[in-house]
N, C-alpha and C. Protein backbone atom coordinates (compact mmCIF):
# COMPACT_ATOMS: atom_id res chain seq x y z
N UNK A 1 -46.52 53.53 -17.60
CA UNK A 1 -46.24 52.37 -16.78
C UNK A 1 -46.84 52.61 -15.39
N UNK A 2 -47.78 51.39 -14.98
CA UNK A 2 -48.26 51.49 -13.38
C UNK A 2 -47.82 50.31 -12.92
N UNK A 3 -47.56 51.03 -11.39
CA UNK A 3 -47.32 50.09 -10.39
C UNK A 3 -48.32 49.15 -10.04
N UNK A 4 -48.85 47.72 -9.80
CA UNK A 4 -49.96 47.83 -9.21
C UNK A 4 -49.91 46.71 -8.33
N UNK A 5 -48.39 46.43 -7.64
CA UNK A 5 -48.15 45.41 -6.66
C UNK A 5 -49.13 46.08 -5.50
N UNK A 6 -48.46 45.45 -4.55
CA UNK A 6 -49.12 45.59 -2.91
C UNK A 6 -49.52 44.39 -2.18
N UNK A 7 -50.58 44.72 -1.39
CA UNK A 7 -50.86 44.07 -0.50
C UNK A 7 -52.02 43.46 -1.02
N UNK A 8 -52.54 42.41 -0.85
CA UNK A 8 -53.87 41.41 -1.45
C UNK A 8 -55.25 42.11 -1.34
N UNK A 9 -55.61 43.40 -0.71
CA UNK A 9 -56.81 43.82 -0.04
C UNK A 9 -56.26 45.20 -1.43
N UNK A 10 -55.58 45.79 -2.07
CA UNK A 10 -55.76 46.23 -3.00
C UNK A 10 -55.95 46.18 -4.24
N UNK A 11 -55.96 44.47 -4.66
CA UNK A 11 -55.98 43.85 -5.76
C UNK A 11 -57.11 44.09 -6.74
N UNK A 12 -58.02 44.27 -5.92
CA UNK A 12 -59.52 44.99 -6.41
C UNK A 12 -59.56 46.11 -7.35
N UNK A 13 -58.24 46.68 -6.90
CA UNK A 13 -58.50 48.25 -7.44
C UNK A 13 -58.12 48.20 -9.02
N UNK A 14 -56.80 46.99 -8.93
CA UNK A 14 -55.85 47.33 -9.74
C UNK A 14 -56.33 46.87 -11.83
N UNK A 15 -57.37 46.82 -11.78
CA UNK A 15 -58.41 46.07 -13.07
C UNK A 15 -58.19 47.48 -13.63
N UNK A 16 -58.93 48.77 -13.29
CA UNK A 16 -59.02 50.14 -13.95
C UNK A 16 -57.37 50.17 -14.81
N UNK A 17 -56.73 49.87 -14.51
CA UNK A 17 -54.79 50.09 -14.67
C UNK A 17 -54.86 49.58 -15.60
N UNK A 18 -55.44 48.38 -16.29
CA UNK A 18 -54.83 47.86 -17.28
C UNK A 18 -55.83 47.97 -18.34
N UNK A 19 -56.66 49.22 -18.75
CA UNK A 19 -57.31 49.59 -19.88
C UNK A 19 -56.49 50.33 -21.13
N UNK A 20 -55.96 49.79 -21.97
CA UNK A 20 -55.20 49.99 -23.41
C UNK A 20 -54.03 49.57 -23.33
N UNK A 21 -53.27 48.58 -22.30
CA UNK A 21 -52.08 48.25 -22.23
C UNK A 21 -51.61 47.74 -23.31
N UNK A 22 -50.09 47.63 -23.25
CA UNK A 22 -49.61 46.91 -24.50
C UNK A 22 -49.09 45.90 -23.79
N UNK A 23 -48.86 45.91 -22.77
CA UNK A 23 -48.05 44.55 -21.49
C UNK A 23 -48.20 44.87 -20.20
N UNK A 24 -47.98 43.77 -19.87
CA UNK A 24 -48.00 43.62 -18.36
C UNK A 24 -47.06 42.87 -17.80
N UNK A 25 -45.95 44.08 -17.19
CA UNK A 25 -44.32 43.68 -16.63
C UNK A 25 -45.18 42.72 -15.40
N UNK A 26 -45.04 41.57 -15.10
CA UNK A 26 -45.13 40.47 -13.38
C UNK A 26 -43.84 40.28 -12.91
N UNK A 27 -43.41 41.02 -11.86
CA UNK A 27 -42.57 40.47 -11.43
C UNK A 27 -42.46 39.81 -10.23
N UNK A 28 -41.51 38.51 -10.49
CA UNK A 28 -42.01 37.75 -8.90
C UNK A 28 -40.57 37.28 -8.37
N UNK A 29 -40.49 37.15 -7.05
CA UNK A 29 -39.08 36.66 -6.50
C UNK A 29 -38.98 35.43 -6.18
N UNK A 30 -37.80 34.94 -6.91
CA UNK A 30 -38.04 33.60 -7.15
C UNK A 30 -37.51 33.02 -6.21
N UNK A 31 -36.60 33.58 -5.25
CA UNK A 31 -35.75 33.08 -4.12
C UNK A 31 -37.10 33.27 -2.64
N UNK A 32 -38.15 33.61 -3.02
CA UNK A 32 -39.37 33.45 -2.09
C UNK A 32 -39.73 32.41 -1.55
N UNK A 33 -39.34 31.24 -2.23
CA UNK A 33 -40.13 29.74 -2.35
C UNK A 33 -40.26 29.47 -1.17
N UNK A 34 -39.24 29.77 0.02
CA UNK A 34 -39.27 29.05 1.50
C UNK A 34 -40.29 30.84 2.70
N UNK A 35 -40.91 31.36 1.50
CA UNK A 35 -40.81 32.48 2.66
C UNK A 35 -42.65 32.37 2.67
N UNK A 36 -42.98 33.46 3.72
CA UNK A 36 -44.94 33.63 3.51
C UNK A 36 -45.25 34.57 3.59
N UNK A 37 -46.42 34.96 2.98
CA UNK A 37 -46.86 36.49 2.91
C UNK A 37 -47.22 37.09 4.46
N UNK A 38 -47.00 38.44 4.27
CA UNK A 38 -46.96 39.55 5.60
C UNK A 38 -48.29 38.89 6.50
N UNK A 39 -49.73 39.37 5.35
CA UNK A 39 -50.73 39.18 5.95
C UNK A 39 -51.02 38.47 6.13
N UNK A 40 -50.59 36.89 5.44
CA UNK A 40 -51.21 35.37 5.63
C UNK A 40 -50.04 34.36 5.74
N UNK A 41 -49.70 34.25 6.76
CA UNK A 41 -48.57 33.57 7.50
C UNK A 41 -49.08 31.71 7.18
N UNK A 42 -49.86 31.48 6.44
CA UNK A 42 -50.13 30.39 6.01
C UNK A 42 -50.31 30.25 4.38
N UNK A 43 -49.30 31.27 3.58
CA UNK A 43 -49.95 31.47 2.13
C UNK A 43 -47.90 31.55 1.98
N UNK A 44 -47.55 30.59 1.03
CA UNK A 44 -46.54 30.68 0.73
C UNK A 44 -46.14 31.63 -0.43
N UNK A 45 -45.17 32.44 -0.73
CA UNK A 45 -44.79 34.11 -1.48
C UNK A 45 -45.27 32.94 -3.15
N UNK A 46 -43.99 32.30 -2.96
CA UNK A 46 -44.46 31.76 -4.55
C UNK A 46 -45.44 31.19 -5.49
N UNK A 47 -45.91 30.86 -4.34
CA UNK A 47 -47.24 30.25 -4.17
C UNK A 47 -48.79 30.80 -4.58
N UNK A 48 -48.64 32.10 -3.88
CA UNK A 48 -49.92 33.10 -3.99
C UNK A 48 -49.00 34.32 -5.14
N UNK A 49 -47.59 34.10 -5.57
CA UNK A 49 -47.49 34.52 -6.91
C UNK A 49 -48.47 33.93 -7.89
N UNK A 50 -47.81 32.55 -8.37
CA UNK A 50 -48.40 31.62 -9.07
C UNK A 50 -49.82 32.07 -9.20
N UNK A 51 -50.94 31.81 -8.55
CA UNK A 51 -51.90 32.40 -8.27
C UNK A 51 -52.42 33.50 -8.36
N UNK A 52 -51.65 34.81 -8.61
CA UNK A 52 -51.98 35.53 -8.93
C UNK A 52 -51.88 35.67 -10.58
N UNK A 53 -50.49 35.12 -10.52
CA UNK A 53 -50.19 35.65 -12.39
C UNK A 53 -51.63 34.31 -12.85
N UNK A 54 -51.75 33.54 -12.68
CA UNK A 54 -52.90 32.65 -13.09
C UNK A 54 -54.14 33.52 -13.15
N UNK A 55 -54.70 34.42 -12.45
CA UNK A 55 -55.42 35.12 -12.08
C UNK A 55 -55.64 36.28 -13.33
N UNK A 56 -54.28 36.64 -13.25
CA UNK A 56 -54.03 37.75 -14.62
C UNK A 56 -54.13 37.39 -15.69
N UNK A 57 -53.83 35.92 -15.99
CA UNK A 57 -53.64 35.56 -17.34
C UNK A 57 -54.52 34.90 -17.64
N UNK A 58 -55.58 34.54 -16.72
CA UNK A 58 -56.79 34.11 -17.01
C UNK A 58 -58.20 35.30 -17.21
N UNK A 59 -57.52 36.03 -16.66
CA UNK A 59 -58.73 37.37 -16.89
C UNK A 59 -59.28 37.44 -18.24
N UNK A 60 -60.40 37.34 -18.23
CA UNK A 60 -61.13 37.63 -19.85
C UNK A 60 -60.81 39.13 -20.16
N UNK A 61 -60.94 39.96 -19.28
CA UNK A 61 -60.64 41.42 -19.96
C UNK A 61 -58.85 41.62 -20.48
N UNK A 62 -58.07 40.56 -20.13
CA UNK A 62 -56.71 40.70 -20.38
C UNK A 62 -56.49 40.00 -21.18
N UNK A 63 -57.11 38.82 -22.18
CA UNK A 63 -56.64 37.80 -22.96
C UNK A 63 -56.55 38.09 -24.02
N UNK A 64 -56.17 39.70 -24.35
CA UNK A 64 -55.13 39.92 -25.56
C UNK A 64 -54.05 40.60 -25.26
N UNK A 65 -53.44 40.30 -23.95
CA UNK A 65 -52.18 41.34 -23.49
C UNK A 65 -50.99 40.54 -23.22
N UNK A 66 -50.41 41.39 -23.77
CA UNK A 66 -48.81 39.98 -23.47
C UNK A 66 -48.43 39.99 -22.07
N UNK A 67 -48.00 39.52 -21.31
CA UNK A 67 -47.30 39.36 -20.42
C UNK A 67 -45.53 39.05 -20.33
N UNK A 68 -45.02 40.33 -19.76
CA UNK A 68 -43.18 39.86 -19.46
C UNK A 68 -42.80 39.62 -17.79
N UNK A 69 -42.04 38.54 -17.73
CA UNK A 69 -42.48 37.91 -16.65
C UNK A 69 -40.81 38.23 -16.16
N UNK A 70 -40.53 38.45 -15.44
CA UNK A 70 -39.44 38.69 -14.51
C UNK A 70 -39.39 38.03 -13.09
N UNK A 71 -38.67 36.75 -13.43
CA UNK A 71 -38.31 35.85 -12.50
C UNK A 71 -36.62 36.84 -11.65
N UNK A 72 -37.15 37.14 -10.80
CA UNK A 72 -36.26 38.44 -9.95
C UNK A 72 -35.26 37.42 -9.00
N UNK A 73 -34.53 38.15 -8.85
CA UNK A 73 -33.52 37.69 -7.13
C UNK A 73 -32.84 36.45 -7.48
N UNK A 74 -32.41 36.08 -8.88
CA UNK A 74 -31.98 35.09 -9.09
C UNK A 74 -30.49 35.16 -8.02
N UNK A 75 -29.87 36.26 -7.52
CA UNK A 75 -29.12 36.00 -6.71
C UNK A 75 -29.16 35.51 -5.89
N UNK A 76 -30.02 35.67 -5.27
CA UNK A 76 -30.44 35.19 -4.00
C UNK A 76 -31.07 33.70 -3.45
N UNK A 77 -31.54 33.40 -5.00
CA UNK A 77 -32.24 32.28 -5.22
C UNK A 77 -30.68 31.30 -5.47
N UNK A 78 -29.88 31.91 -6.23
CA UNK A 78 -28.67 30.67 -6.01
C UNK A 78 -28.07 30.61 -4.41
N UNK A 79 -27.99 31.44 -3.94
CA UNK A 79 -27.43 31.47 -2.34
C UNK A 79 -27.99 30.26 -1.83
N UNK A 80 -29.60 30.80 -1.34
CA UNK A 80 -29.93 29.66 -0.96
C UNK A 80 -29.96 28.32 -1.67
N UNK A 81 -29.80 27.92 -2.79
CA UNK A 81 -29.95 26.52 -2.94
C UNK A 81 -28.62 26.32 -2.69
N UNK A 82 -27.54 26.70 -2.90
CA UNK A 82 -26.46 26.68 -2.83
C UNK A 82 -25.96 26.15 -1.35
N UNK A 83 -26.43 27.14 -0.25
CA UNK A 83 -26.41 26.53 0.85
C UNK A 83 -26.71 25.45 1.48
N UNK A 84 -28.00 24.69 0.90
CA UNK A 84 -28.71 24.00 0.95
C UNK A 84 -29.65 23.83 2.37
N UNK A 85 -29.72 24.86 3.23
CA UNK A 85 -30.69 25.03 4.16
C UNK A 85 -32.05 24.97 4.16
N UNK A 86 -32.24 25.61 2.97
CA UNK A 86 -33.94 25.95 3.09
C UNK A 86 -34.03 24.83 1.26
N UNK A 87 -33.73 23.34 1.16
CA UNK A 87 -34.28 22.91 0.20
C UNK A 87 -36.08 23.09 -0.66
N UNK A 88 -35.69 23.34 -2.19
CA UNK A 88 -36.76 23.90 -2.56
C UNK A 88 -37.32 22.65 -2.59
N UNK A 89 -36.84 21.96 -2.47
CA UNK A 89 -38.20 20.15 -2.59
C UNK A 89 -38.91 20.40 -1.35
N UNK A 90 -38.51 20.97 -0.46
CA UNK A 90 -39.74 21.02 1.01
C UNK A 90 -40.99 21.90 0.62
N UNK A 91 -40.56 23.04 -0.24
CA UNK A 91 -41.63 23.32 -0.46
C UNK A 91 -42.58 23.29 -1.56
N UNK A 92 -41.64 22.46 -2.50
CA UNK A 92 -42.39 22.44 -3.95
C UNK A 92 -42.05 20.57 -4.04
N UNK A 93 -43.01 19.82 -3.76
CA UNK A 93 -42.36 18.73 -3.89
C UNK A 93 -42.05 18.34 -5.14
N UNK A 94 -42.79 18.56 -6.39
CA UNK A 94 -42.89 18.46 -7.90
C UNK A 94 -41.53 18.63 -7.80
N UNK A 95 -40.86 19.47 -7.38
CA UNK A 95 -39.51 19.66 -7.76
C UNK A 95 -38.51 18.67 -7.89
N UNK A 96 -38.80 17.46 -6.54
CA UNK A 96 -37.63 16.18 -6.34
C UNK A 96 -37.69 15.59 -8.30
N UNK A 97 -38.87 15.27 -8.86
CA UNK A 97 -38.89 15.15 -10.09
C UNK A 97 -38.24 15.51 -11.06
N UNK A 98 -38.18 17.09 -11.24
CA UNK A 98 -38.05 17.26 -12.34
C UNK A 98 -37.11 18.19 -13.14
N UNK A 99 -37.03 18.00 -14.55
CA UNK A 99 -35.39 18.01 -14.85
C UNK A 99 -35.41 18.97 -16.45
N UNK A 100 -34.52 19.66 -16.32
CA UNK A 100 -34.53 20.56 -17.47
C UNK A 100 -33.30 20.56 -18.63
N UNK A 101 -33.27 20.45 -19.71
CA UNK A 101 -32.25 20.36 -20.48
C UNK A 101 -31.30 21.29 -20.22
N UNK A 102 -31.64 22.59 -19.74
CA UNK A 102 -30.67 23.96 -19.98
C UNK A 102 -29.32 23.22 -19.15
N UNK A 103 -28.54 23.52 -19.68
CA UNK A 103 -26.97 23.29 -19.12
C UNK A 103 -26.39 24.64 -18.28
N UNK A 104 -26.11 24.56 -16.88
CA UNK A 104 -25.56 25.84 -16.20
C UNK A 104 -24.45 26.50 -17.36
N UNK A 105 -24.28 27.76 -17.04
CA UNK A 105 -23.05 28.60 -17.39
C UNK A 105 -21.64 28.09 -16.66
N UNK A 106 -20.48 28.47 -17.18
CA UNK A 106 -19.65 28.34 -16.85
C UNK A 106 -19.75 29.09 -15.15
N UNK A 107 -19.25 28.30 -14.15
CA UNK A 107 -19.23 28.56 -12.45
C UNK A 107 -20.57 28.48 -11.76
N UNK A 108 -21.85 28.22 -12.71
CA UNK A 108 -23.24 27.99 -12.21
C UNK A 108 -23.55 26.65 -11.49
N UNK A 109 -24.07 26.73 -10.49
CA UNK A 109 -24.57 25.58 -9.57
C UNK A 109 -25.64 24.94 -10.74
N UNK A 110 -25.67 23.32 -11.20
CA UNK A 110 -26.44 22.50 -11.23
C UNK A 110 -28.06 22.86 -10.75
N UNK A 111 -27.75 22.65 -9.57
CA UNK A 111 -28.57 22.99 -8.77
C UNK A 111 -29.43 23.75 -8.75
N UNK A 112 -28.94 24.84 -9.11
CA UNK A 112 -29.45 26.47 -9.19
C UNK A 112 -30.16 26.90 -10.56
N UNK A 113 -29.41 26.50 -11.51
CA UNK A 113 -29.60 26.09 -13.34
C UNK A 113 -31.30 25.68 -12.84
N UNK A 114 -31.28 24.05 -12.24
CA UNK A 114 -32.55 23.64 -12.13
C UNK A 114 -33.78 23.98 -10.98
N UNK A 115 -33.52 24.87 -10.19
CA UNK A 115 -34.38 25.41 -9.68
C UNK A 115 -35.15 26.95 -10.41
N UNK A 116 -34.05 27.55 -10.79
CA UNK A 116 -34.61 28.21 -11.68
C UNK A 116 -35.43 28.28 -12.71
N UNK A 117 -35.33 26.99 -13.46
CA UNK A 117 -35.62 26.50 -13.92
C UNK A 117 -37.38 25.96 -14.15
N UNK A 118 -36.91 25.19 -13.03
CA UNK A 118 -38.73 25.09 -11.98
C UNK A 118 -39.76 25.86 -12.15
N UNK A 119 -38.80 27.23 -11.56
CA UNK A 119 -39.84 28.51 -11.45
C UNK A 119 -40.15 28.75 -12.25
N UNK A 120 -39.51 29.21 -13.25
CA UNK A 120 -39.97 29.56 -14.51
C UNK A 120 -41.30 28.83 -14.99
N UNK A 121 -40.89 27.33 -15.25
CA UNK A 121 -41.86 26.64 -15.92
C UNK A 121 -42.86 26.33 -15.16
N UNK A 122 -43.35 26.47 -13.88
CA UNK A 122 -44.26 26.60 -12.56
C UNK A 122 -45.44 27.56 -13.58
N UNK A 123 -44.22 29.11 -13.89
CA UNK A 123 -45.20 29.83 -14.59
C UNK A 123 -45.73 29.94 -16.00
N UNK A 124 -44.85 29.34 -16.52
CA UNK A 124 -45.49 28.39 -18.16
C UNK A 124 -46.24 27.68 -18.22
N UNK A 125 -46.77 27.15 -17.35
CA UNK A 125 -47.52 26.08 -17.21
C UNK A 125 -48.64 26.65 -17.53
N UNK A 126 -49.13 27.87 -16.77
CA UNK A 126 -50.22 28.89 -17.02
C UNK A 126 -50.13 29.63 -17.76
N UNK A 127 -49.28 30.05 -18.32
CA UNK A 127 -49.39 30.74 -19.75
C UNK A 127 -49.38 30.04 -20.85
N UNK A 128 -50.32 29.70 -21.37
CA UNK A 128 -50.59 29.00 -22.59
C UNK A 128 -50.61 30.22 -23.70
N UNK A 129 -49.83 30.14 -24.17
CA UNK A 129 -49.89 31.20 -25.71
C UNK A 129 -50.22 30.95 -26.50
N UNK A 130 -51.05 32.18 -26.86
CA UNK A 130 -51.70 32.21 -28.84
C UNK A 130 -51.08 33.62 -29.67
N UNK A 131 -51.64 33.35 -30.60
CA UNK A 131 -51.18 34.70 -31.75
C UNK A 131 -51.23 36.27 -30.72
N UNK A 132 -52.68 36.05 -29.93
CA UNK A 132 -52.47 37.77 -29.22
C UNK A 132 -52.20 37.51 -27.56
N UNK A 133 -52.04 36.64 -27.28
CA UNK A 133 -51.43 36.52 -25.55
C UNK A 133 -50.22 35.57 -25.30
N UNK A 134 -49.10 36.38 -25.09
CA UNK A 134 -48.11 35.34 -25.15
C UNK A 134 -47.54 35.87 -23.79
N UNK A 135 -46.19 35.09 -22.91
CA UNK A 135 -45.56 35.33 -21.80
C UNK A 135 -43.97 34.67 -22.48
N UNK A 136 -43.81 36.13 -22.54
CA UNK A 136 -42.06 36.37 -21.90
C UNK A 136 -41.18 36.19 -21.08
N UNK A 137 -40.59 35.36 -20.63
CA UNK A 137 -40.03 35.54 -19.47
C UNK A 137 -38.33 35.52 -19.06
N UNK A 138 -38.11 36.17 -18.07
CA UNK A 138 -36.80 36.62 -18.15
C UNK A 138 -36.01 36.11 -16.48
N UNK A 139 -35.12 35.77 -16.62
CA UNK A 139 -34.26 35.68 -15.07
C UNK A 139 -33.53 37.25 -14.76
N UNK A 140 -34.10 37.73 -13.60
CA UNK A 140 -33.01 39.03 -13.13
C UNK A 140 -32.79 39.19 -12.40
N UNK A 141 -31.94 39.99 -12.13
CA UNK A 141 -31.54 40.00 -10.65
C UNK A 141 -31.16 41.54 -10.59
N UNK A 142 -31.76 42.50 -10.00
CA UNK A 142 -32.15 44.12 -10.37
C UNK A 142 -30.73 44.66 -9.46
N UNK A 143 -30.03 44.15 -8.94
CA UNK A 143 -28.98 45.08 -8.18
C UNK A 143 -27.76 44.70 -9.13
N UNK A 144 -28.07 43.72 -10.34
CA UNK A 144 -26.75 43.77 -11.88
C UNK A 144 -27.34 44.56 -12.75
N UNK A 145 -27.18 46.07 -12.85
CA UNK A 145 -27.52 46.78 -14.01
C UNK A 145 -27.38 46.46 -15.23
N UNK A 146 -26.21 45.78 -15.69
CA UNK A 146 -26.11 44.94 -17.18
C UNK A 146 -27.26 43.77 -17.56
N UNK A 147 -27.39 42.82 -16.33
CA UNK A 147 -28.72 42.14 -16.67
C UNK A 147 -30.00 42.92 -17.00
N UNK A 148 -30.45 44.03 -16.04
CA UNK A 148 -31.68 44.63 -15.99
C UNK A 148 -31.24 45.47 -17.80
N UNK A 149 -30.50 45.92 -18.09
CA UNK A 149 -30.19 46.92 -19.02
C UNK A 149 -31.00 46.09 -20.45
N UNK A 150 -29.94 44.92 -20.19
CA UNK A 150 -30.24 43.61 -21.48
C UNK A 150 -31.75 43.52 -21.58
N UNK A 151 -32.82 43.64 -20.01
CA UNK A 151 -33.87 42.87 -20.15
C UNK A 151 -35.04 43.95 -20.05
N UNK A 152 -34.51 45.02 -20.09
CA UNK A 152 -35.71 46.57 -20.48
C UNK A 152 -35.37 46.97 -21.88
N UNK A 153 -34.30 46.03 -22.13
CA UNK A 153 -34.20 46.53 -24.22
C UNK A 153 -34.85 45.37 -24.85
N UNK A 154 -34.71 44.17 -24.48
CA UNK A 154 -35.50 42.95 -25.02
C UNK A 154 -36.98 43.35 -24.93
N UNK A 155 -37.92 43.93 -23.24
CA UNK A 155 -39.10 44.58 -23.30
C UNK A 155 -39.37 45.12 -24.11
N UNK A 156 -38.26 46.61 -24.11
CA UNK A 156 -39.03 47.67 -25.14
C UNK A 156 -39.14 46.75 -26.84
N UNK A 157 -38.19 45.97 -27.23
CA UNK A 157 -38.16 45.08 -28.33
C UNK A 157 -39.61 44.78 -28.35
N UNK A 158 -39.82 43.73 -27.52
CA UNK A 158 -41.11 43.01 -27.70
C UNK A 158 -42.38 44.07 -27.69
N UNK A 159 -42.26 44.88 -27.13
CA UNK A 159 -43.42 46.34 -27.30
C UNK A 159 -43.55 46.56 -28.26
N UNK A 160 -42.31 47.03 -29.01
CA UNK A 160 -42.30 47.74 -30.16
C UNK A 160 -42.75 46.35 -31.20
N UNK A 161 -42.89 45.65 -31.27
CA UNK A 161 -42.86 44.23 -32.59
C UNK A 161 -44.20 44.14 -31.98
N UNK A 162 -45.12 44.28 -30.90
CA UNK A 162 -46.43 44.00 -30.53
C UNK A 162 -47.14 45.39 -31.23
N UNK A 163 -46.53 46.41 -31.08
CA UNK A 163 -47.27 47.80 -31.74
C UNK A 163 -47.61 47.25 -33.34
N UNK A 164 -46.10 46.94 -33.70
CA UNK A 164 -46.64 46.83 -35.42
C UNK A 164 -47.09 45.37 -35.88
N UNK A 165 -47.46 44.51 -34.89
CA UNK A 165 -48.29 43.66 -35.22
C UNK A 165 -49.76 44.23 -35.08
N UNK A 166 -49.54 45.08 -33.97
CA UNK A 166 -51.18 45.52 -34.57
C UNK A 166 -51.52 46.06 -35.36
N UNK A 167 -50.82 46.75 -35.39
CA UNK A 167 -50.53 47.63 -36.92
C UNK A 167 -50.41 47.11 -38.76
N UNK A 168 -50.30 45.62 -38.61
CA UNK A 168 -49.97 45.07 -39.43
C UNK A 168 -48.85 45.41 -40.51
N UNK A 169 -47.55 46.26 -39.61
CA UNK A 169 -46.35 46.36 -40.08
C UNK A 169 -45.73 45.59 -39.99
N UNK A 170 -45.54 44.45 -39.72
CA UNK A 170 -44.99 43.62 -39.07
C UNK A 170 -45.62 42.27 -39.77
């Protein structure tokens, strides 16, 4: 497993990293939507996510690698909508639109159900899947060890069922 976040001026490097992968963990923070990157105070976080995982999943040298997508900070991401300070329609206007079947959990904000929601499918949009490139994606929130626990055994799952598809065990 490599790291190969950072800063935008190392992005160059990070192509060598993904020679024989079986996946590629993206993780992005979804409670970002109102924030901007360090170096480009005019480039919104979710924004130049989007853009990047587009980037990845459009790569010709990657278009047989799965992608597991970890929509992160869902805590944080209910706070704020919850509060309603920093509305995600200011920065995503698509959002005033649009509407998702999933029904919140028992004590879940509406609200929150459908912003999450958003994000997610923001990044479905660009992952178009076939038989050898598909995207996974997961809500977490890394400071609930029971969530993260659930969603590095579902990974290793999907690893292991991608090995013996190549394998034609499967």
């Amino acid at each position: 497993m490599f790291d190969v976040g950072g800063q935008r001026d190392e992005r160059r490097k990070w192509i060598q990293c993904f020679n024989d992968v079986t996946a590629i963990i993206f993780v992005t923070a979804s409670s970002s939507y109102n924030l901007v990157l360090r170096e480009d105070a005019t480039q919104n976080r979710v924004r130049e996510s989007l853009e990047l995982f587009s980037s990845i999943w459009n790569n010709r040298w990657l278009k047989t690698i799965s992608v597991i997508l970890f929509l992160n900070k869902q805590d944080l991401l209910a706070e704020k909508v919850k509060s309603g300070k920093s509305r995600v329609v200011e920065y995503f206007p698509d959002f005033a639109t649009y509407t998702t079947d999933c029904q919140p959990e028992p004590g879940e904000d509406p609200e929150f159900v459908r912003a999450k929601h958003f994000f997610r499918d923001e990044f479905l949009k660009i992952a178009v899947s076939n038989a050898q490139h598909c995207c996974y994606s997961h809500f977490t929130c890394a400071v609930d060890t029971e969530n993260i626990r659930r969603v590095f055994n579902d990974c290793r799952d999907i690893i292991q069922r991608v090995h013996l598809q190549q394998y034609e065990l499967l």
